[in-house]
Protein backbone atom coordinates (compact mmCIF):
# COMPACT_ATOMS: atom_id res chain seq x y z
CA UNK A 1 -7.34 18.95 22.02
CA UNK A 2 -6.75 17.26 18.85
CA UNK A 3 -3.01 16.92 19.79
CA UNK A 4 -4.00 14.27 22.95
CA UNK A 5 -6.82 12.86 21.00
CA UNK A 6 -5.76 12.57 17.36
CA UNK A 7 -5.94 8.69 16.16
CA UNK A 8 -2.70 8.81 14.67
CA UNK A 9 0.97 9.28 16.72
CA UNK A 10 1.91 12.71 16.90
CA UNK A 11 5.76 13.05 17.43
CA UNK A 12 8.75 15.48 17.63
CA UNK A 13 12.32 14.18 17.99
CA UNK A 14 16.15 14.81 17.37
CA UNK A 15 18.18 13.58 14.42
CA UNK A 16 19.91 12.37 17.20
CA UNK A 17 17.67 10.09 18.27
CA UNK A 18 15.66 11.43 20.79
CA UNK A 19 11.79 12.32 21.18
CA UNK A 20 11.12 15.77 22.37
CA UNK A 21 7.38 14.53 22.68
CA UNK A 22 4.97 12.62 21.66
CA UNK A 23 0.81 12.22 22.03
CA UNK A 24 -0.59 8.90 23.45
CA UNK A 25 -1.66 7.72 20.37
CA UNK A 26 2.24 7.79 19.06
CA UNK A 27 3.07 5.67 22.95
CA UNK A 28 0.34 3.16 22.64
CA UNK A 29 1.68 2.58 18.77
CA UNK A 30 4.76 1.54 20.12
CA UNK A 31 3.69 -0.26 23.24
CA UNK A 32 4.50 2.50 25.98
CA UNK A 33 2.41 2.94 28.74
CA UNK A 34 2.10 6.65 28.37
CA UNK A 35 3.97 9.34 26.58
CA UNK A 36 6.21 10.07 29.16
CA UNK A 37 7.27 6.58 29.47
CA UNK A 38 8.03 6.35 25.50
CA UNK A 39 10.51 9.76 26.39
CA UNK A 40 12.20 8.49 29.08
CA UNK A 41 12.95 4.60 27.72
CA UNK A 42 14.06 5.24 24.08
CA UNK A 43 17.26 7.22 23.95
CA UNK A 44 18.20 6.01 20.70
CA UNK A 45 15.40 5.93 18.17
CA UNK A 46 17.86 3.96 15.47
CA UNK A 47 19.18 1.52 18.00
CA UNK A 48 16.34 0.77 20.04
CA UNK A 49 13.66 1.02 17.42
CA UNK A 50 14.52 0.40 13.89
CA UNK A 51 14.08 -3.43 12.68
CA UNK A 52 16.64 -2.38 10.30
CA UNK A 53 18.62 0.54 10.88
CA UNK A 54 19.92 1.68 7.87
CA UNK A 55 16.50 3.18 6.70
CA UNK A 56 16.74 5.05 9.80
CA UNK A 57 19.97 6.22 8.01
CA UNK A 58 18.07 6.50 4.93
CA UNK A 59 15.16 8.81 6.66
CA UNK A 60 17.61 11.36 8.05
CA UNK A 61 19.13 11.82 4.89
CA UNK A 62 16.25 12.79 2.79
CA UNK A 63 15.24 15.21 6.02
CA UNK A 64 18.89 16.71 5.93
CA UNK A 65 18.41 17.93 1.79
CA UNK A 66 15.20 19.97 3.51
CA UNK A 67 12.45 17.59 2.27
CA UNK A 68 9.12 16.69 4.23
CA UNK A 69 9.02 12.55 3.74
CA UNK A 70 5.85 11.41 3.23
CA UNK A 71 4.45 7.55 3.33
CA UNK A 72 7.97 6.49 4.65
CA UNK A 73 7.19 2.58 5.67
CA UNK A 74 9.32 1.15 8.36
CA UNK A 75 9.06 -1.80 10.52
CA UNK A 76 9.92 -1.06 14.49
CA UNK A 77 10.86 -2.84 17.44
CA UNK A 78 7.40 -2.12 20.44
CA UNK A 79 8.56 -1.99 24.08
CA UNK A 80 8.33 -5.40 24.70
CA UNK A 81 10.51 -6.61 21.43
CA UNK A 82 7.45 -7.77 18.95
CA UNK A 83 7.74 -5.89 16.11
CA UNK A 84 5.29 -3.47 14.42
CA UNK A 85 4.78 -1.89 10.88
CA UNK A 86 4.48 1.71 10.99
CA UNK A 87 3.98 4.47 8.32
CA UNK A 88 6.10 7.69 8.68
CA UNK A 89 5.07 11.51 7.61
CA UNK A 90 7.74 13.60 8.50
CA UNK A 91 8.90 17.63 8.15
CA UNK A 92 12.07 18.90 9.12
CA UNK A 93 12.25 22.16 10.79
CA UNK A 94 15.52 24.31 9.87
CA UNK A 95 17.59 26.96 11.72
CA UNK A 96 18.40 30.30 10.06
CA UNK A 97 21.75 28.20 8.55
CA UNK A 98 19.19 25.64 7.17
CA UNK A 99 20.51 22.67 10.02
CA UNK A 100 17.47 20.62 11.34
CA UNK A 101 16.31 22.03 14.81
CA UNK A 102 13.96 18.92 15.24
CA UNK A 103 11.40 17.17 13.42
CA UNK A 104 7.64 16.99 13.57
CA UNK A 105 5.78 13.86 12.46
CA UNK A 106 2.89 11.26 12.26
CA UNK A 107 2.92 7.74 13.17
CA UNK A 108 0.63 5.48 12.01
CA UNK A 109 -0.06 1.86 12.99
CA UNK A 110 -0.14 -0.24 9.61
CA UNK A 111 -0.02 -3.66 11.16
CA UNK A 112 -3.37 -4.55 9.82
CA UNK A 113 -2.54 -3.36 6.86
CA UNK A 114 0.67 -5.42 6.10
CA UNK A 115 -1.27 -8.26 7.57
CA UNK A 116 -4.16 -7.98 5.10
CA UNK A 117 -1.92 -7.56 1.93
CA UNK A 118 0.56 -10.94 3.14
CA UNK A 119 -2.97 -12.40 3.64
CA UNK A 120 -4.32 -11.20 0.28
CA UNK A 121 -1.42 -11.75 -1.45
CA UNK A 122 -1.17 -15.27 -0.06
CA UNK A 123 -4.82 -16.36 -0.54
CA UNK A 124 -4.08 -14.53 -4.46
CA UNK A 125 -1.74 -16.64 -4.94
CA UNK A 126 -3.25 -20.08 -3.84
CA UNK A 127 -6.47 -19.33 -5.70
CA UNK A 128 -4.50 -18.06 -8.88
CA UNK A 129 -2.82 -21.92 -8.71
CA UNK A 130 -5.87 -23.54 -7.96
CA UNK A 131 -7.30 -21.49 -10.93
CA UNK A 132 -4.46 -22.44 -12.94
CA UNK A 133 -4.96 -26.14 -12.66
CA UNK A 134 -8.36 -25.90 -13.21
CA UNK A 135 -8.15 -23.75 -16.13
CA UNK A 136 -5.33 -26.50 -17.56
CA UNK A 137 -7.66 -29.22 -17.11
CA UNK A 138 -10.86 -27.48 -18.44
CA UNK A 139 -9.08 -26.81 -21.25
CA UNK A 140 -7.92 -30.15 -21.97
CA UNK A 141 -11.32 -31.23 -21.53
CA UNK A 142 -12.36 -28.42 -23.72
CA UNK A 143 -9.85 -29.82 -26.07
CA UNK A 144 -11.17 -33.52 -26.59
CA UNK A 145 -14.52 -32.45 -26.51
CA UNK A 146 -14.43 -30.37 -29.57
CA UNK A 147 -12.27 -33.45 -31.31
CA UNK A 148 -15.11 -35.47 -30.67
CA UNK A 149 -18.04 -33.77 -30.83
CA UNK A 150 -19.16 -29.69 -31.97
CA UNK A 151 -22.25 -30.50 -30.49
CA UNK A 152 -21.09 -30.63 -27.08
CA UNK A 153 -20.79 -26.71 -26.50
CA UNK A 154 -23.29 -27.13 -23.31
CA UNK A 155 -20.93 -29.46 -21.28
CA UNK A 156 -17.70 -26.68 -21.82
CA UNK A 157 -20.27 -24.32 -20.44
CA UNK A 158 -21.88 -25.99 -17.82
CA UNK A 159 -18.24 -26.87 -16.80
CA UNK A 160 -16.60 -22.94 -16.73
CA UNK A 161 -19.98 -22.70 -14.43
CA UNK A 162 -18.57 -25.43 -12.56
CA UNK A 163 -14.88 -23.48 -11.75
CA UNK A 164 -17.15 -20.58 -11.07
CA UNK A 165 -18.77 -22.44 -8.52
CA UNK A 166 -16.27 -24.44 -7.08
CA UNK A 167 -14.07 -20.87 -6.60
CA UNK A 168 -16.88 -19.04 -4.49
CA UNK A 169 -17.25 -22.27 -2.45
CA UNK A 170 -13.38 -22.04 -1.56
CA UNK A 171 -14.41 -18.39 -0.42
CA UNK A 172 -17.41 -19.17 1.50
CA UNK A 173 -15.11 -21.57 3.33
CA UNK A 174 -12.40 -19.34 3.93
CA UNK A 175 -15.10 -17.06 5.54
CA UNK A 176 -16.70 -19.92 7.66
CA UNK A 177 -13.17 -20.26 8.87
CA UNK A 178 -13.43 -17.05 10.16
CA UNK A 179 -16.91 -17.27 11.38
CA UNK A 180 -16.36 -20.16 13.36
CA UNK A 181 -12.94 -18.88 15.18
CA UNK A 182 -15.09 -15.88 15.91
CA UNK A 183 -18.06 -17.87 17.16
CA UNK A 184 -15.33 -19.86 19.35
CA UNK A 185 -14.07 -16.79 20.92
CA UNK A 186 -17.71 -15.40 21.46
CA UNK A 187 -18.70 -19.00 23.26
CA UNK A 188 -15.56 -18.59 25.95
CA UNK A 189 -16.93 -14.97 27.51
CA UNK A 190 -20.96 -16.06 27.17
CA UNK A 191 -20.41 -19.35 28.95
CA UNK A 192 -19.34 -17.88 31.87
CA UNK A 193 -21.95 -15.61 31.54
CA UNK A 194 -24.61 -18.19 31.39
CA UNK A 195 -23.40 -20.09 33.99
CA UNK A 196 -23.31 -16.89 36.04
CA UNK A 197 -26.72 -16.03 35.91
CA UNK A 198 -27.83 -19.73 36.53
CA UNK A 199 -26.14 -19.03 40.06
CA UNK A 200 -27.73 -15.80 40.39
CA UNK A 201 -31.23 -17.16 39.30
CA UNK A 202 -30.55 -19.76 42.12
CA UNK A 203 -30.33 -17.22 44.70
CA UNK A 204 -32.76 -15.26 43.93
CA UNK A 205 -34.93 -18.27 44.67
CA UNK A 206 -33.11 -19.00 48.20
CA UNK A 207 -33.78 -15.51 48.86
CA UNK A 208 -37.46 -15.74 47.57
CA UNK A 209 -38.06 -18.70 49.96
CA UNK A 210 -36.83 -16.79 53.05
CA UNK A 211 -39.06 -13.74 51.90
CA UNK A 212 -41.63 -16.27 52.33
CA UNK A 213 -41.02 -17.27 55.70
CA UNK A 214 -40.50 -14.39 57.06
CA UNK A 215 -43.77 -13.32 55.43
CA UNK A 216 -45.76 -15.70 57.12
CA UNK A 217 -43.71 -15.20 60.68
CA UNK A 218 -44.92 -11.86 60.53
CA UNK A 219 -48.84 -12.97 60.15
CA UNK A 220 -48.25 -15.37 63.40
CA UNK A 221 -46.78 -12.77 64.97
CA UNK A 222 -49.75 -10.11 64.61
CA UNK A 223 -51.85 -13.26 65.70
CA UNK A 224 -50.52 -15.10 68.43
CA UNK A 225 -47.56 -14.73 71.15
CA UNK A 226 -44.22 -15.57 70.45
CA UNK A 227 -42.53 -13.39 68.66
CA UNK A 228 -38.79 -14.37 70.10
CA UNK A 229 -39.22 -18.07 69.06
CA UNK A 230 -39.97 -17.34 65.36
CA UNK A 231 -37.36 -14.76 65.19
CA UNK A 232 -34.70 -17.50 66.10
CA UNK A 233 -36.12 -20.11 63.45
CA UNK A 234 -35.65 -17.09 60.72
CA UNK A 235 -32.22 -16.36 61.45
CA UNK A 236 -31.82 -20.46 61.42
CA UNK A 237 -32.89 -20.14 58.50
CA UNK A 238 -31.17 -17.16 57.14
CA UNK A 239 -28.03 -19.52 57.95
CA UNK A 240 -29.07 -22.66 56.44
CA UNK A 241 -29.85 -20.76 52.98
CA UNK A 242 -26.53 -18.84 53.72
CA UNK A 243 -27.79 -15.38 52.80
CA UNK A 244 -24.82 -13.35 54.01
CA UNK A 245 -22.49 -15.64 51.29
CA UNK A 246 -24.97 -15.28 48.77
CA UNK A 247 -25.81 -11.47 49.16
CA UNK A 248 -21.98 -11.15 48.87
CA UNK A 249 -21.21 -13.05 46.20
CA UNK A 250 -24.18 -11.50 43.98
CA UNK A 251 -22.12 -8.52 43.44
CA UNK A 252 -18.97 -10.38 42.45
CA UNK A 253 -20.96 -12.37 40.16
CA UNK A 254 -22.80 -9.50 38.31
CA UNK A 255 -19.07 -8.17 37.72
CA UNK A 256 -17.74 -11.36 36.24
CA UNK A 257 -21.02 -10.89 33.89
CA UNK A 258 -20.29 -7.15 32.69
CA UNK A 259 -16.27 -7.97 32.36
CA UNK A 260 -17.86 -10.94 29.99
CA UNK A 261 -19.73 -9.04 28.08
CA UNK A 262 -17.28 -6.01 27.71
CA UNK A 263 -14.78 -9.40 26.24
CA UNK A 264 -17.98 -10.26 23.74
CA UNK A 265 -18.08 -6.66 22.40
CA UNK A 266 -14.32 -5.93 22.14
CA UNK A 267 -13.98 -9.56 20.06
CA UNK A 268 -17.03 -8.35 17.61
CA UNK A 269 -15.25 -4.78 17.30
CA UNK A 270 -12.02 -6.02 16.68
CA UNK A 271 -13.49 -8.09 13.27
CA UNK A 272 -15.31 -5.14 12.34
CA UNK A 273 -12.07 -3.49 12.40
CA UNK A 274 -10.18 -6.57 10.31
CA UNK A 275 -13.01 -6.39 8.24
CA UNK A 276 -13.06 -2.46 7.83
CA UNK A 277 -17.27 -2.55 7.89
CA UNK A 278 -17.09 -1.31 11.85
CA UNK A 279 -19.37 1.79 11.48
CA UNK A 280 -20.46 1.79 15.18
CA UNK A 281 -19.34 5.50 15.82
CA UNK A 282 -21.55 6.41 13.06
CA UNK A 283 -25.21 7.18 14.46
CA UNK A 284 -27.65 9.82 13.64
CA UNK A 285 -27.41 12.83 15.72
CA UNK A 286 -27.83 16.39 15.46
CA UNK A 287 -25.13 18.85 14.35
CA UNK A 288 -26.43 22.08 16.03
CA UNK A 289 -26.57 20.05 19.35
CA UNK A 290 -22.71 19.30 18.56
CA UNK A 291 -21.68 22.84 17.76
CA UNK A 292 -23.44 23.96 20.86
CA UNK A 293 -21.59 21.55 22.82
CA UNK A 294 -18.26 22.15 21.10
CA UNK A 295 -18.68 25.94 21.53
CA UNK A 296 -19.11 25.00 25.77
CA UNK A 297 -16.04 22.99 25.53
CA UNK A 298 -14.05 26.26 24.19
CA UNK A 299 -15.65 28.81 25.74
CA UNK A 300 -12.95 29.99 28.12
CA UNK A 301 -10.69 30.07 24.59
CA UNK A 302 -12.84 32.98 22.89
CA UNK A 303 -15.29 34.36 25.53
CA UNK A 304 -13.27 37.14 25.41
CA UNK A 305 -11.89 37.70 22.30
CA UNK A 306 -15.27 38.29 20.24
CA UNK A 307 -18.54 38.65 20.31
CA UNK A 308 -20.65 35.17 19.23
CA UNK A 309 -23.34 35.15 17.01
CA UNK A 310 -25.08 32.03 16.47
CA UNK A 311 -27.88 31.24 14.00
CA UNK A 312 -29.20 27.42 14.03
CA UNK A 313 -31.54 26.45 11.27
CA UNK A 314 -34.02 23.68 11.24
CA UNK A 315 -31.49 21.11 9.89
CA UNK A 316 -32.38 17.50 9.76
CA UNK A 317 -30.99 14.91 11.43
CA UNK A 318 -28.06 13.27 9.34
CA UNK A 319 -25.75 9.79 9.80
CA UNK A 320 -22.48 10.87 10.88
CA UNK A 321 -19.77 10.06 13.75
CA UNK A 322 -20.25 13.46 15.85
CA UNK A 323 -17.27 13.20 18.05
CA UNK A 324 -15.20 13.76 15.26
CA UNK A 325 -17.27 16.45 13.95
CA UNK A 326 -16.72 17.77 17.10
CA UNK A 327 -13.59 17.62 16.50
CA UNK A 328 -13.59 20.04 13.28
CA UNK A 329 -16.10 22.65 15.23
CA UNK A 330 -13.27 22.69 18.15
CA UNK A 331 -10.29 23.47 15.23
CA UNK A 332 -12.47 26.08 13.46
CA UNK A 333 -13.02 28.07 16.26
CA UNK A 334 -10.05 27.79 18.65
CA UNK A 335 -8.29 29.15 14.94
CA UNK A 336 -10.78 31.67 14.54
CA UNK A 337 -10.21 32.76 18.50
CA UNK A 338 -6.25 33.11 17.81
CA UNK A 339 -6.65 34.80 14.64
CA UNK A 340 -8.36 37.84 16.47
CA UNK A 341 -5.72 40.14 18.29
CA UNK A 342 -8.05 42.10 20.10
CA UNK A 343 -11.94 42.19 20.09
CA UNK A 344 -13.52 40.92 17.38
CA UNK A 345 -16.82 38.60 15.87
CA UNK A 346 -17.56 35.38 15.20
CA UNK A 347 -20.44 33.60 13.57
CA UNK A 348 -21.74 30.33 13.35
CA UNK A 349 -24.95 29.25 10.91
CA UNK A 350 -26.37 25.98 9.94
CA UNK A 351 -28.76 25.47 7.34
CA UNK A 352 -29.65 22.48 4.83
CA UNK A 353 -30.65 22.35 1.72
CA UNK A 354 -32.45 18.80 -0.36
CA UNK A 355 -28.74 16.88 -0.05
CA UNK A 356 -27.02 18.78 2.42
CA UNK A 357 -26.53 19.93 5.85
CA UNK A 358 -23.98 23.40 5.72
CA UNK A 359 -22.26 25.07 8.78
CA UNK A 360 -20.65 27.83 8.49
CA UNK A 361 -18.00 29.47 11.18
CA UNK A 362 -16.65 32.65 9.75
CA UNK A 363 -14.77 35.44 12.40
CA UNK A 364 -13.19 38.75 11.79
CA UNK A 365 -9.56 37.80 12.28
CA UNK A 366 -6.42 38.60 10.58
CA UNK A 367 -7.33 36.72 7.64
CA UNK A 368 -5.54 34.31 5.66
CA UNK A 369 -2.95 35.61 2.74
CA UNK A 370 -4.17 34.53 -1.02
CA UNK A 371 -0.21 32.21 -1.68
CA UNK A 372 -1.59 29.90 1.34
CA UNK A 373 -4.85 29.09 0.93
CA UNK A 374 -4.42 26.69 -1.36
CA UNK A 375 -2.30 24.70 1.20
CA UNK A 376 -3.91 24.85 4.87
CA UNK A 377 -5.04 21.97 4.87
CA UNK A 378 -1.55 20.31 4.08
CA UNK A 379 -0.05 17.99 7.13
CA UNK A 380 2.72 20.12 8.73
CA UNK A 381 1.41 23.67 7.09
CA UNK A 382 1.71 26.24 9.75
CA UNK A 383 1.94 30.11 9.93
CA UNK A 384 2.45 30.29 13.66
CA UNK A 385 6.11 30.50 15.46
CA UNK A 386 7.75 27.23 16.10
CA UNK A 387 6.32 25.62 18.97
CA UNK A 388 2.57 27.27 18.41
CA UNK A 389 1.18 24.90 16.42
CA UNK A 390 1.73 21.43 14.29
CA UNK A 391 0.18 22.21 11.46
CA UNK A 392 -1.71 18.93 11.97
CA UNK A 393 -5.16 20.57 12.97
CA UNK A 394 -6.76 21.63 9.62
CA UNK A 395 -5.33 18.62 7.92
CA UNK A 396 -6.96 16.01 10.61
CA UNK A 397 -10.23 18.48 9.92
CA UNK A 398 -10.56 17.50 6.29
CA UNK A 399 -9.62 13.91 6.59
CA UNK A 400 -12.89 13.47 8.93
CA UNK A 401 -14.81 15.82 6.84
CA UNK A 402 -13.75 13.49 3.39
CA UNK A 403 -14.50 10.66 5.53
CA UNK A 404 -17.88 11.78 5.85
CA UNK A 405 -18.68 12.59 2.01
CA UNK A 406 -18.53 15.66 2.71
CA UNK A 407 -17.00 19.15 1.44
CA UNK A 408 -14.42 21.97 2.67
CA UNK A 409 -14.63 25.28 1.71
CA UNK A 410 -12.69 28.46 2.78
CA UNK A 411 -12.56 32.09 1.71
CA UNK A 412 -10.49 34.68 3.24
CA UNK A 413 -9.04 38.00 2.85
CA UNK A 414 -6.42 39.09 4.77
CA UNK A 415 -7.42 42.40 7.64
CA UNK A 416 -11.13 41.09 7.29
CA UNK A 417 -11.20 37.64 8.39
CA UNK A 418 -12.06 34.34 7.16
CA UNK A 419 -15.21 32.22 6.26
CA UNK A 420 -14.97 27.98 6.45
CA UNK A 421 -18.21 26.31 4.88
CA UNK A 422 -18.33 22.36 5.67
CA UNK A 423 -21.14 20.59 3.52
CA UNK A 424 -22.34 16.95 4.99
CA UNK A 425 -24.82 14.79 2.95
CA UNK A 426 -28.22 14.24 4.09
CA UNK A 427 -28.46 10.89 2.42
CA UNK A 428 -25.95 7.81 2.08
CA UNK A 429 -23.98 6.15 4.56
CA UNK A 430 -20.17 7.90 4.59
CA UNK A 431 -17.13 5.85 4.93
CA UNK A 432 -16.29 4.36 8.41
CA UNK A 433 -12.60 4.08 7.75
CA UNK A 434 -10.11 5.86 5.21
């Protein structure tokens, strides 16, 4: 469900400082092995977590006044003491007397983030110096040049061309910095991956040459007597080339290979990632092969709550990251399955139009009153009883659909059911990242 495989840490805990539980993206955040193991280990989220505890002091008293806290940044201690920047959306959830029962929230991993702006700001800084000398000596130059001469306009321009320059060669550096650290990393993996197959383009000739001779045994045996004599010089032979070590060692060696490559593509993804230009989830695909496979995924969940009506059109193709479509189709209609108390209908369309691709899922539920649905898709917004839902679902549902250029639209009437309408360009390539 989206719970296990959200992106972001998923969390409930005690203002006393314990988590009730968590999803594996909230364990791996914090360095834990699994969410159990996160649970178990912290036993006082102030203590054991905060880098500096008052703001965990700070956090619980905003909750306490009954207000969600949104964008809260905090830095926390990871299991094995390194520290990690983390942002916070939190929502307390209140007894009948209005005291906190427990909190739900999201944990995100900033790191990057903080990492990128101390970079930015850094590298901002040393360029607005190196701009600042410049700038003090082109003017000074600027200066005694117009005492001397009007004439010499072209030199105070050919010079501002020269800061120009000289700037954007200080940035091609700084990314030729990072090139080349790259290009080091890349040249660890591949050498023993070179060096691999040399060994394993070695054996296959040792094993090429025994082929041989036992090629031509064969024709002496189907022409002469024998047989028993050239069977013993073959397995002499099989020794001296040392084809049992070799035929063993071939698989070892193709594994070395794959674990190499596997390091080459993890380094490459993780500057994508640095660099936020990673788009290799995005592919083309087809959306009505998506839905179909969504709708097998969750077919125990509304087989038999409603009858399913599906009409595909002949959509195109479009450039998209389907898993996380997926994702969307799996929220729409799980919702749509617990909105119908007895037997109802579903429907699911696609069609397209010149700039979009539209799918529709619309059931005959309870519907959804007028006062909320202007805030479904807010983080935390739930109707169900405590411990049904998050209130994350809808909200994770728009973020991918926004990350895809794409629109949300919902209409509902409450006894009837409810109609959601997702529009995804045809054309353009949609954000990889938020």
């Amino acid at each position: 469900g989206i719970f296990e495989n959200a992106a972001e840490g998923i969390f409930q805990s005690t203002c006393g400082g314990r988590f009730l539980s968590c999803n594996p993206a909230a364990a791996t955040i914090l360095g834990y092995a699994t969410p159990e193991d996160l649970i178990e280990s912290v036993v006082d989220i102030e203590r054991q977590l905060y880098v500096r505890p008052e703001r965990r002091r700070e956090l619980c008293g905003l909750l306490r006044q009954g207000r969600s806290v949104k964008n809260f940044e905090v830095e926390f201690y990871r299991k094995d003491g390194t520290r990690q920047w983390v942002l916070l959306n939190i929502r307390p959830v209140l007894n009948e007397q209005g005291e906190i029962l427990y909190v739900d929230g999201i944990i995100q991993d900033i790191a990057e983030r903080k990492r990128a702006e101390m970079a930015l700001q850094a590298l901002n800084e040393e360029l607005e110096q190196r701009v600042e000398v410049r700038t003090g000596e082109l003017e000074q130059a600027n200066h005694e040049l117009r005492q001397l001469t009007s004439g010499l306009e072209s030199a105070l321009t050919e010079l501002k061309s020269a800061q120009s320059r000289i700037l954007q060669q200080e940035k091609m550096a700084s990314i030729g910095q990072l090139a080349a650290g790259v290009a080091h990393e890349i040249n660890n993996p591949m050498g023993f991956i070179i060096s691999n197959l040399n060994s394993l383009r070695k054996y296959t000739e040792k094993i090429a040459t025994f082929m041989d001779l036992q090629a031509g045994a064969v024709e002496v045996l189907l022409t002469r007597s024998g047989g028993k004599d050239i069977t013993d010089n073959l397995e002499k032979q099989k020794n001296v080339l040392k084809l049992d070590f070799i035929m063993e060692d071939l698989g070892q060696l193709i594994k070395e290979s794959l674990e190499g490559a596997e390091r080459v593509k993890t380094i490459v993804q993780n500057l994508k990632s640095f660099s936020r230009l990673d788009e290799s989830e995005f592919k083309i695909a087809e959306i009505n092969e998506g839905i179909e496979n969504t709708i097998n995924m969750v077919w125990n969940e509304i087989k038999y709550k409603a009858v399913l009506k599906k009409e595909y059109g002949n959509i195109p193709q479009i450039y998209c990251n389907l898993g996380q479509l997926n994702q969307v189709f799996m929220n729409l209609l799980v919702n749509a399955a617990q909105s119908i108390e007895t037997q109802g209908e579903f429907g699911v369309k696609t069609s397209s139009d010149d700039e979009n691709v539209s799918i529709t899922i619309s059931d005959t539920g309870s519907g959804i009153p007028a006062e909320n649905l202007s805030r479904i898709f807010e983080p935390f917004f739930t109707t169900k009883e405590v411990g049904q839902g998050t209130g994350l679902g809808l909200s994770i549902a728009y973020d991918i659909v926004k990350k895809h250029y794409g629109e949300f639209h919902v209409q509902s009437e409450v006894g009837k059911g409810t109609t959601f309408t997702i529009n995804l360009p045809i054309a353009g390539r949609p954000r990889a990242s938020a």
